[in-house]
N, C-alpha and C. Protein backbone atom coordinates (compact mmCIF):
# COMPACT_ATOMS: atom_id res chain seq x y z
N UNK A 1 3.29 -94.56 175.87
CA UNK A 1 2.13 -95.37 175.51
C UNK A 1 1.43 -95.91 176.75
N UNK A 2 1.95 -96.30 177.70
CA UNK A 2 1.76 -96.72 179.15
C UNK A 2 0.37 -96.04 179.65
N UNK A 3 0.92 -94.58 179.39
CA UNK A 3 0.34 -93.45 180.33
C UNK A 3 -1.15 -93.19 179.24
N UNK A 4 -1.03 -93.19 178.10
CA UNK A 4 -2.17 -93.39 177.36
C UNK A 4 -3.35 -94.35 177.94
N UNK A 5 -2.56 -95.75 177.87
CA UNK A 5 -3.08 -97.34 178.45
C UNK A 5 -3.80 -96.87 179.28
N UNK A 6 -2.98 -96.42 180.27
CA UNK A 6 -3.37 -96.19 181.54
C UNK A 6 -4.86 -95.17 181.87
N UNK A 7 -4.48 -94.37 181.18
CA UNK A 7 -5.98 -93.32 181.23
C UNK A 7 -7.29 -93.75 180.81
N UNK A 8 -6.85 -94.73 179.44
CA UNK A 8 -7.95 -95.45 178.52
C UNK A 8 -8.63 -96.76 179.85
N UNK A 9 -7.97 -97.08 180.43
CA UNK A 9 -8.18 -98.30 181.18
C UNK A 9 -8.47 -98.29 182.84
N UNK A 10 -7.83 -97.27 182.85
CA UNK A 10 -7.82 -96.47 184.44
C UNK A 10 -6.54 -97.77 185.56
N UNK A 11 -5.91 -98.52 184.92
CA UNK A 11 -5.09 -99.26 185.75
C UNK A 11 -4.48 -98.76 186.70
N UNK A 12 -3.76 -97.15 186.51
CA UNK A 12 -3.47 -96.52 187.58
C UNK A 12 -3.75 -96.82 188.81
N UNK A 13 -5.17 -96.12 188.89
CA UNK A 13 -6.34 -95.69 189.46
C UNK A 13 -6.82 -97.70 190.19
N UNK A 14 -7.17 -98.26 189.28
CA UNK A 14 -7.71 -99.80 190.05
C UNK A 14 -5.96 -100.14 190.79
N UNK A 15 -4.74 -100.30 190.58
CA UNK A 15 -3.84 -100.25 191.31
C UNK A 15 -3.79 -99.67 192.69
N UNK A 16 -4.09 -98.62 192.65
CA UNK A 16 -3.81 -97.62 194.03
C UNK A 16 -4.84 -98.16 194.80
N UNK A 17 -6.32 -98.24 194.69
CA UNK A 17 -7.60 -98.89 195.41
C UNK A 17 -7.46 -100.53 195.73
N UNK A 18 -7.08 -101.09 194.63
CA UNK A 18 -6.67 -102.08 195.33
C UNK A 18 -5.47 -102.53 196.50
N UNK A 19 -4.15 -101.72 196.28
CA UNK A 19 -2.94 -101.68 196.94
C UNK A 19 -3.05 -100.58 198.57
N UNK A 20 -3.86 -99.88 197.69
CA UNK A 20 -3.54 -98.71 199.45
C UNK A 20 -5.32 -98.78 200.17
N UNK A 21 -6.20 -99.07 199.18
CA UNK A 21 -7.83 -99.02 200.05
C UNK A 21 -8.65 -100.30 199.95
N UNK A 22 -7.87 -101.53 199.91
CA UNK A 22 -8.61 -102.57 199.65
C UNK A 22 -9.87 -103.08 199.54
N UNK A 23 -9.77 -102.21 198.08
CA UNK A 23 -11.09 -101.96 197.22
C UNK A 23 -10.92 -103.00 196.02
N UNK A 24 -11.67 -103.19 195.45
CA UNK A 24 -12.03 -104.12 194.02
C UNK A 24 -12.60 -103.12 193.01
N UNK A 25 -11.99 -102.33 192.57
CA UNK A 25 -12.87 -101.32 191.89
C UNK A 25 -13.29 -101.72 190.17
N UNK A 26 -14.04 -101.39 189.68
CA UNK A 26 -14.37 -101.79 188.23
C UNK A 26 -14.98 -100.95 187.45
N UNK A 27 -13.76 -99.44 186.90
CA UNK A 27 -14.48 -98.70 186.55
C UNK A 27 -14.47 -99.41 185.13
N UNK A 28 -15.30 -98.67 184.07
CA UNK A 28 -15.55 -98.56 182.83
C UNK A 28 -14.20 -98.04 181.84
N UNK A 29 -13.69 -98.15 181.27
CA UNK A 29 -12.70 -97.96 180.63
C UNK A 29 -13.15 -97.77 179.05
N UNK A 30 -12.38 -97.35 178.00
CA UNK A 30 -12.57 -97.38 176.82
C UNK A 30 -11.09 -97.99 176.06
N UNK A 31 -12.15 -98.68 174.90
CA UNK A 31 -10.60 -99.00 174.16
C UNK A 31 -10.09 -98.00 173.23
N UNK A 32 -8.64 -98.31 172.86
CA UNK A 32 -7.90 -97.86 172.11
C UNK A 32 -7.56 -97.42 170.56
N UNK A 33 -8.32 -98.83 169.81
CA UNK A 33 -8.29 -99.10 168.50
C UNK A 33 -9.87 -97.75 167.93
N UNK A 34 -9.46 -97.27 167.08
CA UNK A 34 -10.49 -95.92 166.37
C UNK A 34 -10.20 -94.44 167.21
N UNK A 35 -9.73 -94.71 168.27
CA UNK A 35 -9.66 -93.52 169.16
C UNK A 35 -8.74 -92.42 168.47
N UNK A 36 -8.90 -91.05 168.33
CA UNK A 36 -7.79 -89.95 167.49
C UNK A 36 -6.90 -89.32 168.65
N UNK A 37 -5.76 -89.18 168.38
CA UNK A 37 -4.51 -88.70 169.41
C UNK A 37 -4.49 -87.70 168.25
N UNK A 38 -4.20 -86.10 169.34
CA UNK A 38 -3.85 -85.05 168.71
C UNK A 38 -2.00 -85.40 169.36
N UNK A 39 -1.04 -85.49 168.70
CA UNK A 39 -0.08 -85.93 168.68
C UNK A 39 1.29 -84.62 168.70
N UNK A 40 1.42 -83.94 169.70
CA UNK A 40 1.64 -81.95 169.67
C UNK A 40 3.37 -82.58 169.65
N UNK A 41 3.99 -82.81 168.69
CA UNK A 41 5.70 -82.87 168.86
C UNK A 41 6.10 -84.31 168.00
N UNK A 42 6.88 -83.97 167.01
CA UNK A 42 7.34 -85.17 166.36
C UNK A 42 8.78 -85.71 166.12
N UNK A 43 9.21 -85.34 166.95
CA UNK A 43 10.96 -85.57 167.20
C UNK A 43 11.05 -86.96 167.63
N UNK A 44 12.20 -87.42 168.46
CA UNK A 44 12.60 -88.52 168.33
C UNK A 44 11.05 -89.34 169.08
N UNK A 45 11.01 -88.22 170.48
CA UNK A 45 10.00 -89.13 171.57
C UNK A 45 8.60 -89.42 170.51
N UNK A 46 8.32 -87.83 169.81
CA UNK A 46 7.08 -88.21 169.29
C UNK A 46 6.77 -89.35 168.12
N UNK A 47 7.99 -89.45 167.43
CA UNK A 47 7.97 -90.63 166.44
C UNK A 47 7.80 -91.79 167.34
N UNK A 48 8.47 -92.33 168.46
CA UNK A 48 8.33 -93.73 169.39
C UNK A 48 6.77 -93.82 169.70
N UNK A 49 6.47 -92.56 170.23
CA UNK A 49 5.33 -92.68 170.91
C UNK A 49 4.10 -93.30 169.39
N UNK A 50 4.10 -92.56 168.27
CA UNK A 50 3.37 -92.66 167.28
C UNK A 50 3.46 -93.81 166.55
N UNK A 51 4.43 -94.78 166.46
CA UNK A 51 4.65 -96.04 166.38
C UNK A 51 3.95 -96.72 167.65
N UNK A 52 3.78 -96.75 168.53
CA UNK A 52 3.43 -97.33 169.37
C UNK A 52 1.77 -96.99 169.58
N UNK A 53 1.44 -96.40 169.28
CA UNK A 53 -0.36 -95.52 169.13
C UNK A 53 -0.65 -95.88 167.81
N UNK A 54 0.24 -96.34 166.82
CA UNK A 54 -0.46 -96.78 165.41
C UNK A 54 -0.56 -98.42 165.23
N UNK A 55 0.48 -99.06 166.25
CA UNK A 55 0.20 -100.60 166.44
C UNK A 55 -1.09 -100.74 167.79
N UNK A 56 -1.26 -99.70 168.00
CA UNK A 56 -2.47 -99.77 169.04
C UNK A 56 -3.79 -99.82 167.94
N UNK A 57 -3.42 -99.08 166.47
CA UNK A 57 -4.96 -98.98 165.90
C UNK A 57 -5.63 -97.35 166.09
N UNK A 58 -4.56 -96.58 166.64
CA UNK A 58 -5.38 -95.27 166.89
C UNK A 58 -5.20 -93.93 165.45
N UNK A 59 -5.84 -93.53 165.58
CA UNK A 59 -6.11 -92.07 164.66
C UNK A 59 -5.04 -91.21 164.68
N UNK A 60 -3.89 -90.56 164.08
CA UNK A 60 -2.93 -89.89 164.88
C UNK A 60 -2.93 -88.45 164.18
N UNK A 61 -3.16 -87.07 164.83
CA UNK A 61 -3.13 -85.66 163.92
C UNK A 61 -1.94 -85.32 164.87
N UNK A 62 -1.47 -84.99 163.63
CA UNK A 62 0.06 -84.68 164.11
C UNK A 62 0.44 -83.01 164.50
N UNK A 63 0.97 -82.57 165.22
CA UNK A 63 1.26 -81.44 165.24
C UNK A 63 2.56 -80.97 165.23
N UNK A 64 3.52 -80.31 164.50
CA UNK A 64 4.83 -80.17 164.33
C UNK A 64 4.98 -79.59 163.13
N UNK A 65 5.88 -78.58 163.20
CA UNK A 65 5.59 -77.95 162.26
C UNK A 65 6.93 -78.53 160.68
N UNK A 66 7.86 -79.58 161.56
CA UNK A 66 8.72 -79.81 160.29
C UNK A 66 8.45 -81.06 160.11
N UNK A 67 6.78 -81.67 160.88
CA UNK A 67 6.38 -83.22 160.27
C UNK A 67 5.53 -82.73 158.87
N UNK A 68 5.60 -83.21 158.17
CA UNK A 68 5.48 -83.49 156.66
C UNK A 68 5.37 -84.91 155.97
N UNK A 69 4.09 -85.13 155.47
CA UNK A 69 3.28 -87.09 155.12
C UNK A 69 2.71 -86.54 154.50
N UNK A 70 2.61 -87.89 153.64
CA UNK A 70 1.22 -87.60 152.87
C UNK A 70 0.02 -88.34 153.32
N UNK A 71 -0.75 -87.53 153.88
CA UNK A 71 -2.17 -87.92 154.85
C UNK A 71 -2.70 -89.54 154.57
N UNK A 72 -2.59 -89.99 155.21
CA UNK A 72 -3.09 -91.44 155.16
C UNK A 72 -4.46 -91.58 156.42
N UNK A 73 -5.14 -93.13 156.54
CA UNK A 73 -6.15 -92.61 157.26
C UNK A 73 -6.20 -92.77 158.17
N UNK A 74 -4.57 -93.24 158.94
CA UNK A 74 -4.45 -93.25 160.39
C UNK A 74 -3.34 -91.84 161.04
N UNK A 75 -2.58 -91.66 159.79
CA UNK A 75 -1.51 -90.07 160.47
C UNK A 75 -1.89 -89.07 159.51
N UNK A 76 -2.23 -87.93 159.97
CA UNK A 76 -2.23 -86.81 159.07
C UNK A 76 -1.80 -85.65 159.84
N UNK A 77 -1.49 -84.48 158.99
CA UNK A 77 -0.47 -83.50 159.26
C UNK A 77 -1.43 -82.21 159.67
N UNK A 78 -1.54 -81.61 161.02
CA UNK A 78 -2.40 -80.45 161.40
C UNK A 78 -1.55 -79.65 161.70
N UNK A 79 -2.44 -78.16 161.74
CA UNK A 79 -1.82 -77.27 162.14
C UNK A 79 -2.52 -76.77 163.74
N UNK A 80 -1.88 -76.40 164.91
CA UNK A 80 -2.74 -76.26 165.94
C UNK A 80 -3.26 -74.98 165.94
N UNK A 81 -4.33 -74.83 166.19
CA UNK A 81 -5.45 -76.18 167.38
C UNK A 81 -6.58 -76.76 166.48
N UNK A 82 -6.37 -76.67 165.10
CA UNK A 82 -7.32 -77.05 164.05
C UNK A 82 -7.35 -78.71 164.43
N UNK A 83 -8.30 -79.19 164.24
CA UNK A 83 -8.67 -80.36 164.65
C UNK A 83 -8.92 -81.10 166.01
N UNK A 84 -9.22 -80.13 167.19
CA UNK A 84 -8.68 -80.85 168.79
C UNK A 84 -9.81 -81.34 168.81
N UNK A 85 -10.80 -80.57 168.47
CA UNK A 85 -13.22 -81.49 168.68
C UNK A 85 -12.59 -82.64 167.98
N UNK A 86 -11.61 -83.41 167.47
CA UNK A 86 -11.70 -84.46 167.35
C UNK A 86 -10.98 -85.43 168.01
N UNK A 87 -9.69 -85.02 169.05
CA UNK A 87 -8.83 -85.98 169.87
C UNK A 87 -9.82 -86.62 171.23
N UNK A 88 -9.63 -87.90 171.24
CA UNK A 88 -10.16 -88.12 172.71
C UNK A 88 -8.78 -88.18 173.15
N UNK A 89 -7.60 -88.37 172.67
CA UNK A 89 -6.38 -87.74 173.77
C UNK A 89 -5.64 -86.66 173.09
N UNK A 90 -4.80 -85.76 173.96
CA UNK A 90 -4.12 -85.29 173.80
C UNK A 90 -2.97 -85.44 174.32
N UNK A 91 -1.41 -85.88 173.55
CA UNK A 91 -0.58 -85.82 174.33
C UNK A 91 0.53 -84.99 173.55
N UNK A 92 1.51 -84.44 174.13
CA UNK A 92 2.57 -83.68 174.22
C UNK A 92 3.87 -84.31 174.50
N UNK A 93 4.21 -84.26 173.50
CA UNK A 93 6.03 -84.79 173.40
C UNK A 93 6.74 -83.52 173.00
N UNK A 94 6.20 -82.09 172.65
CA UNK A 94 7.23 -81.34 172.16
C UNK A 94 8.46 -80.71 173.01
N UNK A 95 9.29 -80.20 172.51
CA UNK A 95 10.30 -79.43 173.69
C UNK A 95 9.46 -78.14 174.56
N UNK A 96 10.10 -77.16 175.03
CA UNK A 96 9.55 -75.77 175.82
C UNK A 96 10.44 -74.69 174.94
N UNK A 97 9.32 -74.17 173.76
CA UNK A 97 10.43 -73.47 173.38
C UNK A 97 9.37 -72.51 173.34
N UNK A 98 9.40 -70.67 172.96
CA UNK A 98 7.79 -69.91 173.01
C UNK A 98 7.05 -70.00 172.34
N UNK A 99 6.95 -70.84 171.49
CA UNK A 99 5.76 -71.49 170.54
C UNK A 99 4.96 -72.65 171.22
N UNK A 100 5.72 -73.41 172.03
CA UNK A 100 4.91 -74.02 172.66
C UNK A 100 4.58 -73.62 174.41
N UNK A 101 5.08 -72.71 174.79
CA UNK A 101 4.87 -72.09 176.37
C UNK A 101 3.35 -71.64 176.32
N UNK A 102 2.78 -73.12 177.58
CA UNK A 102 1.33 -72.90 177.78
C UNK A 102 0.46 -73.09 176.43
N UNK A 103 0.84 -73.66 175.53
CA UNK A 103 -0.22 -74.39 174.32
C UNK A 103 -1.44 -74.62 175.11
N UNK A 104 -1.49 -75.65 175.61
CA UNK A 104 -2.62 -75.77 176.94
C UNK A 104 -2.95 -74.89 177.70
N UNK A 105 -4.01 -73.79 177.34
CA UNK A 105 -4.59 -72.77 177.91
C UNK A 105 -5.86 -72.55 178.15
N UNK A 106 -6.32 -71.19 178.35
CA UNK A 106 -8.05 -71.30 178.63
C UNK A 106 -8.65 -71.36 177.46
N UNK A 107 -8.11 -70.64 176.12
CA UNK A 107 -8.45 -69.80 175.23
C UNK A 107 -8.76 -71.57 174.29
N UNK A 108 -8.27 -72.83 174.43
CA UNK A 108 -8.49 -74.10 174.11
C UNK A 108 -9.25 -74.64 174.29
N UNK A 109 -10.10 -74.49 175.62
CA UNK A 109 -10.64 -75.50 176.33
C UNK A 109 -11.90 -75.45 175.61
N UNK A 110 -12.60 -74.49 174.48
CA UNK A 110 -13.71 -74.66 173.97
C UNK A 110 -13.37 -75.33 172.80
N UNK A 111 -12.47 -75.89 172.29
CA UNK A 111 -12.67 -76.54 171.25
C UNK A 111 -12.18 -77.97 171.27
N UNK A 112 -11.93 -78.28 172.84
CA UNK A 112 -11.83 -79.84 172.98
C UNK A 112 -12.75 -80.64 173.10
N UNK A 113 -12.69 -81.61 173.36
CA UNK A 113 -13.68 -82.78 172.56
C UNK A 113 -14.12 -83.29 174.39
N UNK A 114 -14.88 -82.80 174.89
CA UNK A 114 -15.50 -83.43 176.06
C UNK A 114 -15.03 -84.67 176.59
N UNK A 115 -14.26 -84.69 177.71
CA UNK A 115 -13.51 -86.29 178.26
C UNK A 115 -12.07 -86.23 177.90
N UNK A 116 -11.70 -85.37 177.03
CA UNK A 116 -10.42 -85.79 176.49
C UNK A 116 -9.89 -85.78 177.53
N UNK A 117 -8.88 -86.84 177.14
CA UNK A 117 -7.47 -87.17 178.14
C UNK A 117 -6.13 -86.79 177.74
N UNK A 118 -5.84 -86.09 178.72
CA UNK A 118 -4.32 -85.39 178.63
C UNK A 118 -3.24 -86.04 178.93
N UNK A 119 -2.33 -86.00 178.11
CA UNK A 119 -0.75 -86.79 178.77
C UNK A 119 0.17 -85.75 178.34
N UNK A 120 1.04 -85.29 179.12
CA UNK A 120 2.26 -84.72 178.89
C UNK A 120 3.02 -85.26 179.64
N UNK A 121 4.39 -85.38 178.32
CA UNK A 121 5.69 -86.04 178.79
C UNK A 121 6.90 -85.12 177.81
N UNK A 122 5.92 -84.29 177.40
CA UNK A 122 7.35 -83.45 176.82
C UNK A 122 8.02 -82.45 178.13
N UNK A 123 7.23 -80.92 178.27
CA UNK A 123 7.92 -80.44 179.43
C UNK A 123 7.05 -79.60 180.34
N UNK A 124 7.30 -79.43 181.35
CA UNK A 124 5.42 -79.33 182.20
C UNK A 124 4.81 -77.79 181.71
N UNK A 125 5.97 -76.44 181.26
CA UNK A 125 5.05 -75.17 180.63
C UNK A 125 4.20 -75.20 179.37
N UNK A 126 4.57 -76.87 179.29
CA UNK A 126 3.61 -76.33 177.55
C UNK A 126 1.92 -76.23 178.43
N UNK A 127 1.58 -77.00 179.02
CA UNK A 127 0.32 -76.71 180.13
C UNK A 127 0.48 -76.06 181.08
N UNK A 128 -0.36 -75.09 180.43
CA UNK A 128 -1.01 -74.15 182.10
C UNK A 128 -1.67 -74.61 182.93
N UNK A 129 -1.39 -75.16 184.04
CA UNK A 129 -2.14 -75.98 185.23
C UNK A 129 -3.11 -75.58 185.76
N UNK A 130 -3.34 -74.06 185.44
CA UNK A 130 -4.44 -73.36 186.20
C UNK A 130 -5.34 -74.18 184.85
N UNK A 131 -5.19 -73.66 183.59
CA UNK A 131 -6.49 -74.56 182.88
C UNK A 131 -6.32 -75.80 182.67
N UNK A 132 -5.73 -76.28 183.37
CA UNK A 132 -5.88 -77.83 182.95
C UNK A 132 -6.67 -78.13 184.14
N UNK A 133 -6.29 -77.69 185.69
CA UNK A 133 -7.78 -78.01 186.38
C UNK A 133 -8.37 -77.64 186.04
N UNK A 134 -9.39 -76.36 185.36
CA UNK A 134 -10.55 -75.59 185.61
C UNK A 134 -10.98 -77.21 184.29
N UNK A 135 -10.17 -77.23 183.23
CA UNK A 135 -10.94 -78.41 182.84
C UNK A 135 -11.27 -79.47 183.15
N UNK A 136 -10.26 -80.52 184.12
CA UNK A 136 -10.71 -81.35 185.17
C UNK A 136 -12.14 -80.93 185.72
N UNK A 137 -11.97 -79.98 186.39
CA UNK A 137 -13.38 -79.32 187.56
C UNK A 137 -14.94 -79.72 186.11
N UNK A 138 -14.58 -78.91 185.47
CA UNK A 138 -15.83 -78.85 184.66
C UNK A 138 -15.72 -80.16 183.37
N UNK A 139 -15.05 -81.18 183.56
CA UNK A 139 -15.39 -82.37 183.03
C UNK A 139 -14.61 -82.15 181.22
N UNK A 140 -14.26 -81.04 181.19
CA UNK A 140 -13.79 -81.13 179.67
C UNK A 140 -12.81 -82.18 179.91
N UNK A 141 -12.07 -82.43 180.84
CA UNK A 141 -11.01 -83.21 180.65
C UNK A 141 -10.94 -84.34 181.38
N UNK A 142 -11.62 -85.58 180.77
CA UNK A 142 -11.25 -86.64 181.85
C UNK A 142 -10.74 -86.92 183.14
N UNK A 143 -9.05 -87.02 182.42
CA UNK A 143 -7.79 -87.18 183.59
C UNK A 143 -6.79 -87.13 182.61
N UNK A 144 -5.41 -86.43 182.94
CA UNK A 144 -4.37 -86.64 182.62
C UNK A 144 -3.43 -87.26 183.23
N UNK A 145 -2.45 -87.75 182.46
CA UNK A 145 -1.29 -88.23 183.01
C UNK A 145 0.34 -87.35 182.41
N UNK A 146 0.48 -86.68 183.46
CA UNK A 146 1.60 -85.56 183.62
C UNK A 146 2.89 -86.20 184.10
N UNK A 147 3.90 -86.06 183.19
CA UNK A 147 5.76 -86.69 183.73
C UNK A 147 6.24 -85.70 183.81
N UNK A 148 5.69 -84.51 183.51
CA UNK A 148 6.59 -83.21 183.69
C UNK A 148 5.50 -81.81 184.49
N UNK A 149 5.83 -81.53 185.06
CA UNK A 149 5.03 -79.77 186.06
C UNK A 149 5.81 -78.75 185.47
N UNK A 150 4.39 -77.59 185.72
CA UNK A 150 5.07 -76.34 185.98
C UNK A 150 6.32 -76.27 187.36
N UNK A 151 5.72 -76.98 188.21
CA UNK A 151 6.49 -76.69 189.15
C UNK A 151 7.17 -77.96 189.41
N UNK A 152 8.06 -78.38 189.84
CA UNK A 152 8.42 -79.91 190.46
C UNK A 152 9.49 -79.80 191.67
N UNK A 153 9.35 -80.75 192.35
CA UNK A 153 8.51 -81.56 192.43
C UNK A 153 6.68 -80.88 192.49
N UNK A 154 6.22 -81.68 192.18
CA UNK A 154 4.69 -81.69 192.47
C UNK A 154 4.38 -80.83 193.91
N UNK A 155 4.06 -80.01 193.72
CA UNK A 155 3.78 -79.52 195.46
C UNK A 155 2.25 -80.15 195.78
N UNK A 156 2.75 -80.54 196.98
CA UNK A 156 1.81 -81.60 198.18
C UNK A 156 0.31 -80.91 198.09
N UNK A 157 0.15 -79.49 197.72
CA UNK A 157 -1.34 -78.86 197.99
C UNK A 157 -1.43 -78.66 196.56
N UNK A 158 -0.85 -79.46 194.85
CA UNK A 158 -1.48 -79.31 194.72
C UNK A 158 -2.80 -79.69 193.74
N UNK A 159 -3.71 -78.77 193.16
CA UNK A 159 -5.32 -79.38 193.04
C UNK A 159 -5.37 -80.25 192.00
N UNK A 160 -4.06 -80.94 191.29
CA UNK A 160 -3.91 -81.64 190.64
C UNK A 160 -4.24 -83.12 191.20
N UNK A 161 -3.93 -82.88 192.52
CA UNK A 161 -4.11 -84.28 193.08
C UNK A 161 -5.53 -85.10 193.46
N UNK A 162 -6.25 -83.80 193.18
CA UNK A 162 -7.85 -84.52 193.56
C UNK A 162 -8.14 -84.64 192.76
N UNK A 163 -7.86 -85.52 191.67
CA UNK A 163 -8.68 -86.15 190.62
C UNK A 163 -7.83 -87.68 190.17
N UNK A 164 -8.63 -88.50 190.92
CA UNK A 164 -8.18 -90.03 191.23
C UNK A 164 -7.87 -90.97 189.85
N UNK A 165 -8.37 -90.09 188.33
CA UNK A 165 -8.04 -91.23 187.87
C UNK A 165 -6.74 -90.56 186.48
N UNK A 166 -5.91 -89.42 187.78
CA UNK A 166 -4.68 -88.45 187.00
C UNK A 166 -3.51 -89.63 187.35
N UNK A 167 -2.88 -89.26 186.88
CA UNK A 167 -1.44 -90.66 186.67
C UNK A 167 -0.33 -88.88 186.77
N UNK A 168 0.77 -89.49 187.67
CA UNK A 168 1.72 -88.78 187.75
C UNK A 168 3.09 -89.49 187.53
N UNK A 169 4.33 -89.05 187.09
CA UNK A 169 5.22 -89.50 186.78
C UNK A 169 6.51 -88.48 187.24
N UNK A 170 7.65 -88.76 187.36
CA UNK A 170 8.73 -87.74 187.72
C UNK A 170 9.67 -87.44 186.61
N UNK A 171 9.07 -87.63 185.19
CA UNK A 171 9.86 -87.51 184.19
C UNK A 171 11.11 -88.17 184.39
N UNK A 172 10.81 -89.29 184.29
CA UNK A 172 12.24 -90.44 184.51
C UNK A 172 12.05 -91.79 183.81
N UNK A 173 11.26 -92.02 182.40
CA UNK A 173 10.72 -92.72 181.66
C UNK A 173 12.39 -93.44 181.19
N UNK A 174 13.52 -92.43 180.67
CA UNK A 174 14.33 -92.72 180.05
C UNK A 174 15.21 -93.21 180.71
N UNK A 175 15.19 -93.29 181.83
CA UNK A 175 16.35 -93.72 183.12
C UNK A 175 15.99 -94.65 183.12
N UNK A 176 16.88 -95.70 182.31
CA UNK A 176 17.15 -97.44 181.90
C UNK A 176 18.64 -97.78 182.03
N UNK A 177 18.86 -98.63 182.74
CA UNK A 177 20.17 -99.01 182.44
C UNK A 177 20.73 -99.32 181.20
N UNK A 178 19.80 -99.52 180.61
CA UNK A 178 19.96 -99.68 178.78
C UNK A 178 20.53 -98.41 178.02
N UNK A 179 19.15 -97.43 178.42
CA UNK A 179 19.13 -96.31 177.92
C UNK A 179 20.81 -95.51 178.17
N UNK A 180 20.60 -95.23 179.55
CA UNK A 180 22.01 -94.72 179.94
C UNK A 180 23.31 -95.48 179.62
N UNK A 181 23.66 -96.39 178.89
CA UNK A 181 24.72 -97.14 178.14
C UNK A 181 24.76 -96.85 176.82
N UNK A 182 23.42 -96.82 176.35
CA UNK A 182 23.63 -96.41 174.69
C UNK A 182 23.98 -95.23 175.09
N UNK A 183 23.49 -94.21 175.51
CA UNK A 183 23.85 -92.18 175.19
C UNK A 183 25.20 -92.55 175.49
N UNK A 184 25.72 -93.09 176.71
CA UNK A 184 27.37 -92.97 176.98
C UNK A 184 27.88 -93.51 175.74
N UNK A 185 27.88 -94.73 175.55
CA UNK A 185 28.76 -94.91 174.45
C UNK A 185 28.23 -94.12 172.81
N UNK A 186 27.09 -93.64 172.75
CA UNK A 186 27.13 -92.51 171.55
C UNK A 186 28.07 -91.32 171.39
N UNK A 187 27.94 -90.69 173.17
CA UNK A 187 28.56 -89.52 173.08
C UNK A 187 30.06 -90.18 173.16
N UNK A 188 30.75 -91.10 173.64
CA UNK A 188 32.04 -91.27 173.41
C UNK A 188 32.63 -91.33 171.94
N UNK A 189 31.81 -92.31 171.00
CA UNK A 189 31.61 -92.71 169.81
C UNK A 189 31.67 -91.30 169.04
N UNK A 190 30.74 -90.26 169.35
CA UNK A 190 30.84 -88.81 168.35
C UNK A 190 31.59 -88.44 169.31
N UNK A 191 33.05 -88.64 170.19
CA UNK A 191 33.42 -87.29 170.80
C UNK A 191 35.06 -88.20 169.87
N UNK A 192 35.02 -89.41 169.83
CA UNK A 192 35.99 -89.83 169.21
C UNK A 192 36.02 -89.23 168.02
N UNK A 193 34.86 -89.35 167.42
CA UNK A 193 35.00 -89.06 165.80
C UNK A 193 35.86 -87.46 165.72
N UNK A 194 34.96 -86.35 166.34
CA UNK A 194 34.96 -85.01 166.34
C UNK A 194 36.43 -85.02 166.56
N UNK A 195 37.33 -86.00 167.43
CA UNK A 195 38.48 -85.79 167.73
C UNK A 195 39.41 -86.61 166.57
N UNK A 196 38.89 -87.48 165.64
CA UNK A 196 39.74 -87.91 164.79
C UNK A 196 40.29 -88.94 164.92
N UNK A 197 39.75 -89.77 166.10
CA UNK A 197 40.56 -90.47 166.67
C UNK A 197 39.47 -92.27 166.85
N UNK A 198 38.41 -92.16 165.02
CA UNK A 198 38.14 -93.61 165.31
C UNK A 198 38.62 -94.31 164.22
N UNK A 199 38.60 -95.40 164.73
CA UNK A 199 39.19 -97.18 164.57
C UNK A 199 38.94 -97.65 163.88
């Protein structure tokens, strides 16, 4: 939800200018509440994320093929790429499996909605980076905010980086000291059970 915030608001972006170019910058931002998220993955991340985008007030078209609702007028159930002329974001929580390798392609970029903003945090092949700049370059695409690459680390040259108001992440959202205590004691918890051996 952060990385959403972040694109809608550009905080990233006024962070870095103020911290590294002691600038005051004041871009224009848009809000949140009416805005439609094409929503590509509904597993555990994509359910958090969609709770958190529906207490924001946003539009949510869901994409997944074993999500199943009955359409209400903030979540409804799509099939891709039917509905994207209507996301001003797009984000990606699904896994990398060949249904989703490179979803984000050239053969897309005419039916997105001018400005849209990209976030992927599922896994960096569902976007093809070659079209996700050419849409940067030619304005279909705002800015994204990427936690996962084709390649990683991020290589230093590349053209991902010239566009000031992209948000990058190292796919390390879940690395909580919290987080990493619950999985340990889950997997101990089901390795007891599997073994017969709970209390």
């Amino acid at each position: 939800m952060n990385y959403v915030g972040g694109l809608a608001r550009h905080s990233f972006y006024i962070d870095r200018q103020i911290r590294n170019a002691g600038e005051w910058p004041k871009p224009a931002g848009i809000s949140l509440a009416g805005k439609t998220v094409a929503l590509v993955g509904y597993g555990d991340i994509g359910r958090s994320t969609a709770t958190r985008l529906l207490a924001a007030e946003m539009i949510l078209n869901v994409y997944d093929p074993a999500f199943s609702s009955e359409p209400t007028d903030t979540l409804r159930s799509k099939t891709w790429p039917e509905g994207l002329e209507e996301a001003d974001f797009l984000v990606f929580t699904c896994p990398l499996v060949p249904a989703t390798h490179h979803m984000f392609n050239d053969d897309i970029l005419p039916l997105l909605k001018p400005g849209v903003r990209v976030v992927n945090v599922g896994r960096g092949p569902v976007i093809k980076e070659s079209a996700l700049i050419d849409a940067l370059e030619r304005g279909i695409v705002h800015s994204a905010a990427l936690d996962v690459f084709e390649v990683e680390p991020l290589p230093v040259d590349s053209p991902l980086r010239a566009y000031p108001f992209n948000i990058f992440g190292s796919h390390n959202a879940s690395n909580t000291r919290d987080a990493v205590r619950r999985v340990s004691l889950l997997a101990i918890e089901r390795m007891f059970a599997f073994l017969g051996l709970e209390g």
